[in-house]
Structures are given as C-alpha cells and as structure tokens.
Protein backbone atom coordinates (compact mmCIF):
# COMPACT_ATOMS: atom_id res chain seq x y z
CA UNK A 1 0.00 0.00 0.00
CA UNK A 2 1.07 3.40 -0.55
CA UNK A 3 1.57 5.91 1.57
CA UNK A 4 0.04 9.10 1.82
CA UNK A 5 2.97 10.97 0.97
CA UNK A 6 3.61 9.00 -2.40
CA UNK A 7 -0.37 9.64 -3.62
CA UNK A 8 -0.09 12.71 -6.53
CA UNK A 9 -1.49 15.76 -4.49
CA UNK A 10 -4.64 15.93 -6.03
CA UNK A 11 -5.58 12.27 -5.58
CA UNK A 12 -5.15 13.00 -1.83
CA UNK A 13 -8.65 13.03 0.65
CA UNK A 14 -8.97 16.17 1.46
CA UNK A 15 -8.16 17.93 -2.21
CA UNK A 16 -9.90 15.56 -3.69
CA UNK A 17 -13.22 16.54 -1.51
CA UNK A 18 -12.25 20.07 -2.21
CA UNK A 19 -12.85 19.46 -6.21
CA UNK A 20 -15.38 16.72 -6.12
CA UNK A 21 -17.06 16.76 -2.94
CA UNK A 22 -16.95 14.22 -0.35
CA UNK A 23 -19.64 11.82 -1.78
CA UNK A 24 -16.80 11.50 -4.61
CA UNK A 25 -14.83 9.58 -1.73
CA UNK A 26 -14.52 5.94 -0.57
CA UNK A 27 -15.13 5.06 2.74
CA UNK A 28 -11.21 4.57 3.48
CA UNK A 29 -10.42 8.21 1.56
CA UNK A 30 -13.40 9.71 3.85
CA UNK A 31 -11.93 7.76 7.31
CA UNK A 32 -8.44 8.98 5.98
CA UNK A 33 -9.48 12.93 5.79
CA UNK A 34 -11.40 12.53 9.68
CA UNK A 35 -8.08 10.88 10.76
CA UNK A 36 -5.63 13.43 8.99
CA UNK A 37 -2.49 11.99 9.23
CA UNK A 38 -0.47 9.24 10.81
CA UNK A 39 2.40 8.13 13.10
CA UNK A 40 5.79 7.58 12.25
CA UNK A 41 5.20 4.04 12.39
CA UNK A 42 1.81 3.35 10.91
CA UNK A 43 0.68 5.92 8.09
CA UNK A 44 -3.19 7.68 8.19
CA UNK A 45 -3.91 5.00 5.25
CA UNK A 46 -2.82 2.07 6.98
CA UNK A 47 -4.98 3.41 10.35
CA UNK A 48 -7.96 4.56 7.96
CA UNK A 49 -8.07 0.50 6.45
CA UNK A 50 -8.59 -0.72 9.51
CA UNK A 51 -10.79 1.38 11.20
CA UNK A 52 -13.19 0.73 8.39
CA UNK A 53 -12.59 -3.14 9.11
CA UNK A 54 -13.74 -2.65 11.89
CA UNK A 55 -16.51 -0.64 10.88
CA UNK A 56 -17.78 -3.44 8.24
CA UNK A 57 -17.47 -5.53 10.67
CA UNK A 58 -19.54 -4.19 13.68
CA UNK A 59 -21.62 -2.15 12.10
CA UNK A 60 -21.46 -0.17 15.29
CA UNK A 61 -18.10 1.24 16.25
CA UNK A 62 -16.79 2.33 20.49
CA UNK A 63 -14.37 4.61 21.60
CA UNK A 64 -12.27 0.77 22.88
CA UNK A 65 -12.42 -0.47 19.71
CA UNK A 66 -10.97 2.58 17.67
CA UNK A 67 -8.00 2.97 20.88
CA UNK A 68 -6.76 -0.87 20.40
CA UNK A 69 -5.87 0.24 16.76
CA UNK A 70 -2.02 0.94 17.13
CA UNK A 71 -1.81 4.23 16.36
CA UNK A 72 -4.94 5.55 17.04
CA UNK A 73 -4.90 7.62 19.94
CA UNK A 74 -7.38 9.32 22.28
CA UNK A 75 -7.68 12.63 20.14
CA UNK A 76 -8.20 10.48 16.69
CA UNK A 77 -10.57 8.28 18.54
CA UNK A 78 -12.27 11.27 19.65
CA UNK A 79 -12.53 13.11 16.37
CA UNK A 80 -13.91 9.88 14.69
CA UNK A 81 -16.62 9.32 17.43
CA UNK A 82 -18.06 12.81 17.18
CA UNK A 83 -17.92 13.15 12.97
CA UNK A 84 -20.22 9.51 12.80
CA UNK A 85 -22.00 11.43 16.20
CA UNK A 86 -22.89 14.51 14.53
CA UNK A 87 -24.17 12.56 10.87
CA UNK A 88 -26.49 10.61 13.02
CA UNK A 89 -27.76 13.52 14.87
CA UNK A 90 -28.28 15.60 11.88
CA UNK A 91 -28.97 13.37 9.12
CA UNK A 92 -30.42 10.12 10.27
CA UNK A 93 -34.02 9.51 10.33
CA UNK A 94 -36.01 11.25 13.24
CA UNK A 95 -36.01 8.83 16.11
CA UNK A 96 -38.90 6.55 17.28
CA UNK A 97 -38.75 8.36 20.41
CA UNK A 98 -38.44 11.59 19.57
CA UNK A 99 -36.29 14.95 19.73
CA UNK A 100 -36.78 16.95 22.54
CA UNK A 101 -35.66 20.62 22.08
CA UNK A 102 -38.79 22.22 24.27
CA UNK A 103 -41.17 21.40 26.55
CA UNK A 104 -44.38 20.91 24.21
CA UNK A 105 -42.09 18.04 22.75
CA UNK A 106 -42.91 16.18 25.83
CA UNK A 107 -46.60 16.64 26.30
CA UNK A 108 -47.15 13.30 23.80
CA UNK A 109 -45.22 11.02 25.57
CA UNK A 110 -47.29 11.86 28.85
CA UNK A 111 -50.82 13.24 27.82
CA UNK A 112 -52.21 9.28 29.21
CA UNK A 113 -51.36 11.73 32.69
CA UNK A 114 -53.88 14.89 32.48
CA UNK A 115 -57.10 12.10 33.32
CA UNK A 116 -55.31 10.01 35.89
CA UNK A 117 -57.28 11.14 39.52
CA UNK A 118 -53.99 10.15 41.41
CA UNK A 119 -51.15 11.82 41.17
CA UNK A 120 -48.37 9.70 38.83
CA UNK A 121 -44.72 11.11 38.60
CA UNK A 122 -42.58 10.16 35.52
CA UNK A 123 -39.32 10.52 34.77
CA UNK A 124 -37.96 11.23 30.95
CA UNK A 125 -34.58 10.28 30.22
CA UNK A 126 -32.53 11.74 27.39
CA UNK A 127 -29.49 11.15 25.92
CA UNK A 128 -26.99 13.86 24.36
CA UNK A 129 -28.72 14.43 21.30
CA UNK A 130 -32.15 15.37 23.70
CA UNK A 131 -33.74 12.19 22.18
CA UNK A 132 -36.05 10.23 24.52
CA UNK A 133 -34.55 6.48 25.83
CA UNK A 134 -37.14 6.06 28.22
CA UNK A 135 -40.17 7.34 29.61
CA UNK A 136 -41.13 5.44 33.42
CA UNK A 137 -43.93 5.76 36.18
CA UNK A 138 -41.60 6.54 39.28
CA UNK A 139 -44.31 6.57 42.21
CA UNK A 140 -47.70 6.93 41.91
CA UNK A 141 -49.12 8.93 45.22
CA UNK A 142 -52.92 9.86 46.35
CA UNK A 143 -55.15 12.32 45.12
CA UNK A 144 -53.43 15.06 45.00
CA UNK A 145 -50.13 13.91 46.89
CA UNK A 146 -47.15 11.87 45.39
CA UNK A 147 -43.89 11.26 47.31
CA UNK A 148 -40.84 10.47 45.43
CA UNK A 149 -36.74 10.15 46.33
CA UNK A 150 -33.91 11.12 43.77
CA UNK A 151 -32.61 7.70 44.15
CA UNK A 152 -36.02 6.28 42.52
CA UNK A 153 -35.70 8.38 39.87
CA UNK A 154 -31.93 8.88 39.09
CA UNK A 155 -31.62 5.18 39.17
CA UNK A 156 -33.32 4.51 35.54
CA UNK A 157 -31.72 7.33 34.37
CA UNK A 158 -28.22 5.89 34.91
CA UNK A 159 -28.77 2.62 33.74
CA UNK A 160 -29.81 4.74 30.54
CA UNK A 161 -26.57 6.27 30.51
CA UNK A 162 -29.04 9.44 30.02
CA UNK A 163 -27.68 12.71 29.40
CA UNK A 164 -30.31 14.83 30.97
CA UNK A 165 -33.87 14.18 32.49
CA UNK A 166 -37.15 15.71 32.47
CA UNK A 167 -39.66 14.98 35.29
CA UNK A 168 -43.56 15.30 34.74
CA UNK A 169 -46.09 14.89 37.16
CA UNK A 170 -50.03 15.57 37.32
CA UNK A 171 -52.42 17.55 39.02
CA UNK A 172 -55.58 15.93 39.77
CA UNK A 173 -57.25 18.78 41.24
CA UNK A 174 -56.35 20.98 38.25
CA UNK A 175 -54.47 23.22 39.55
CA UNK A 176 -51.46 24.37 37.46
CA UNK A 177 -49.60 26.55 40.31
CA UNK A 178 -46.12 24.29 41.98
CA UNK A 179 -46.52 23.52 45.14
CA UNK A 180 -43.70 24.06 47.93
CA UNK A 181 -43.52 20.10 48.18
CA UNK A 182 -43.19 20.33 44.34
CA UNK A 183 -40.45 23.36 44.50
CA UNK A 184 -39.02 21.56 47.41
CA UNK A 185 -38.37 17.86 45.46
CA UNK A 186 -37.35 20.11 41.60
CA UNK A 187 -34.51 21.56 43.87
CA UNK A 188 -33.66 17.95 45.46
CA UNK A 189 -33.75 16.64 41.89
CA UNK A 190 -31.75 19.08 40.35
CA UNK A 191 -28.86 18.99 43.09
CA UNK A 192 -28.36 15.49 42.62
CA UNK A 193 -28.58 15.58 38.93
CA UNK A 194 -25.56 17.62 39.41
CA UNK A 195 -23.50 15.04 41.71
CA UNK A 196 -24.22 12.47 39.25
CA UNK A 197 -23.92 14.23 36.31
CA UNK A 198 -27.44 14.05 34.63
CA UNK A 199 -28.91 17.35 34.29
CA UNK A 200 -32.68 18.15 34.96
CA UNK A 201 -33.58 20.20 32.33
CA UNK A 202 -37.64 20.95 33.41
CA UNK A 203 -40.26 20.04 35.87
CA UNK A 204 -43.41 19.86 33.91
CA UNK A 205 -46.58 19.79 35.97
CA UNK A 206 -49.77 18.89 33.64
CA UNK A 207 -53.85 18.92 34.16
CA UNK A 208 -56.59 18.55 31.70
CA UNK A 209 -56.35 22.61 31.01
CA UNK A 210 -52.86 23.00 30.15
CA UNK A 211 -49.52 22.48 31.29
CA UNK A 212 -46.55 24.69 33.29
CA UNK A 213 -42.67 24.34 32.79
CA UNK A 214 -40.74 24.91 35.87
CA UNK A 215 -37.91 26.28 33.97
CA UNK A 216 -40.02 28.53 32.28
CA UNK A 217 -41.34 29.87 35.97
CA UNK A 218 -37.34 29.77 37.42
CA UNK A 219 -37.81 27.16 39.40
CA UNK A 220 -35.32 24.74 37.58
C-alpha cells in the first residue's frame, strides 16, 4: 500500500473533496481525511483501512475499539466518534422516540397523565442528542399527593446512561400553580442531577387545562 505521501497531491482526501465533494470519496479516503495523518510508524492510510474493518465488521463502532488500533490515539478516537455522532444527529431519520428541544415536545409522551385522579410522577430520560430512551412511572401517590426520592428516579436514568432528564407529574385537582412540596423535590432533583452528572432540564406539571414548565417559571 502506498503511503500518503507518495499519492499525486490531487488524488489525496482532502483535495480531492475540495474538487469533487466528499460523496466522490470511498469510505477509506473519507476515514483517511477525519483521521488526517499518521504516526511515524503506521501511516493515516494504513490506520484509515482498519478502522473501516472494523466498521464493516460491527456495524457499530466504540471509543475501545478505535483505541486498540495501534496508532490511534485518544484525540483520533475522539474526532472519529463525534464526525459519525454529529451525521447521526443531523442526518439520520427522526427517532422513534423523539427529539426533545422544548417542553411541548414532551406533552405526547405523557398526555395518558392529564385524566389520571392520582397523582403519577414520571421521569424522561434523554441522551446527548435530547432524544427520549425512556419514559417510566416513578411513584404513583394519592389524590393530590405523590412522594418520590432522587434515588427512585436517578436510578433509571443511569442505567440509561441518560444525558439529561425531564420529570412530569399531574395535578388531579387541576391546579397548574407548583406547590412548595413540588419546589421543594425540583430543587432535590436538580442537586443530585448535578452530583451524578445528569442534568434536569424541566419540571413539567400537567392537568386537563394546560400544562406549566418549571424552567419557564425559574424554578429549575
């Protein structure tokens, strides 16, 4: 195989996406421009092949399996990682779940709450991207009273490896206005979200009239 420095200039990844565009590219040229260049001992073509073995082979590729390639440090490994990251994010189909980017995104995935005449508190985990992994029932309380720990509803959210969470919980009286047991358990929830290092982004509270963000009120 040749090395970089013996392909004719323009044949090379990056002018050739320069003239033709990057769809003109295989998948080893494209891996070889994200990569850049390589090592005294293994060249950015060499690393490039076998990062898209690796690639064909998996189908799915992890920060591990890119930093046993000899050669491939944690700054390539990084730059790969967030270039397939950011193609998924922005050009991959719309999850099943959903993108979250403000609260009315969430009122589908917990409208089954504005009839319930007990009072249910979920817990919406995202991941980076602020697309749903799971939506989960923490407690459900009385009529109008629902007790809940940070452990009950942090737990889930780790497992999920979630980025960020978003709690909802109804009002069966109606009633849109926080109470100080519900300004009391957003501050709980967001200090520990902060420990383990899952933001809270909101506090939704939701009745058959409407719905009220917490962060839209200050209160997150």
């Amino acid at each position: 195989m040749k090395k970089m420095r013996d392909v004719p200039l323009l044949d090379r990844p990056r002018e050739k996406i320069a003239r033709k565009g990057a769809g003109a590219l295989s998948d080893t040229e494209l891996m070889e421009a994200i990569i850049g260049r390589g090592t005294r001992q293994r060249d950015v073509r060499e690393l490039a092949k076998e990062v898209c073995g690796i690639l064909r082979e998996k189908k799915e590729i992890r920060y591990d399996d890119i930093r046993a390639i000899e050669g491939i440090g944690p700054t390539k490994a990084s730059q790969i990682l967030a270039c397939f990251e950011m193609g998924r994010r922005y050009f991959a189909p719309e999850p099943a779940g959903g993108r979250v980017t403000r609260p009315d995104d969430i009122l589908p995935l917990v409208a089954h709450l504005r009839d319930k005449r007990q009072e249910h508190f979920c817990c919406i985990t995202l991941n980076g991207a602020g697309e749903v992994l799971g939506n989960r029932v923490i407690t459900v309380g009385l009529l109008n009273h629902s007790l809940v720990h940070p452990r009950e509803v942090f737990a889930d959210a780790i497992t999920d490896r979630a980025a960020s969470i978003i709690c909802v919980h109804n009002h069966p009286s109606g009633s849109l206005e926080p109470s100080s047991q519900d300004i009391a358990i957003t501050a709980q929830l967001k200090e520990a979200g902060s420990l383990v290092g899952i933001q809270l982004i909101d506090h939704l509270i939701v009745t058959k009239a409407g719905h009220l963000s917490m962060r839209e009120r200050g209160l997150v």
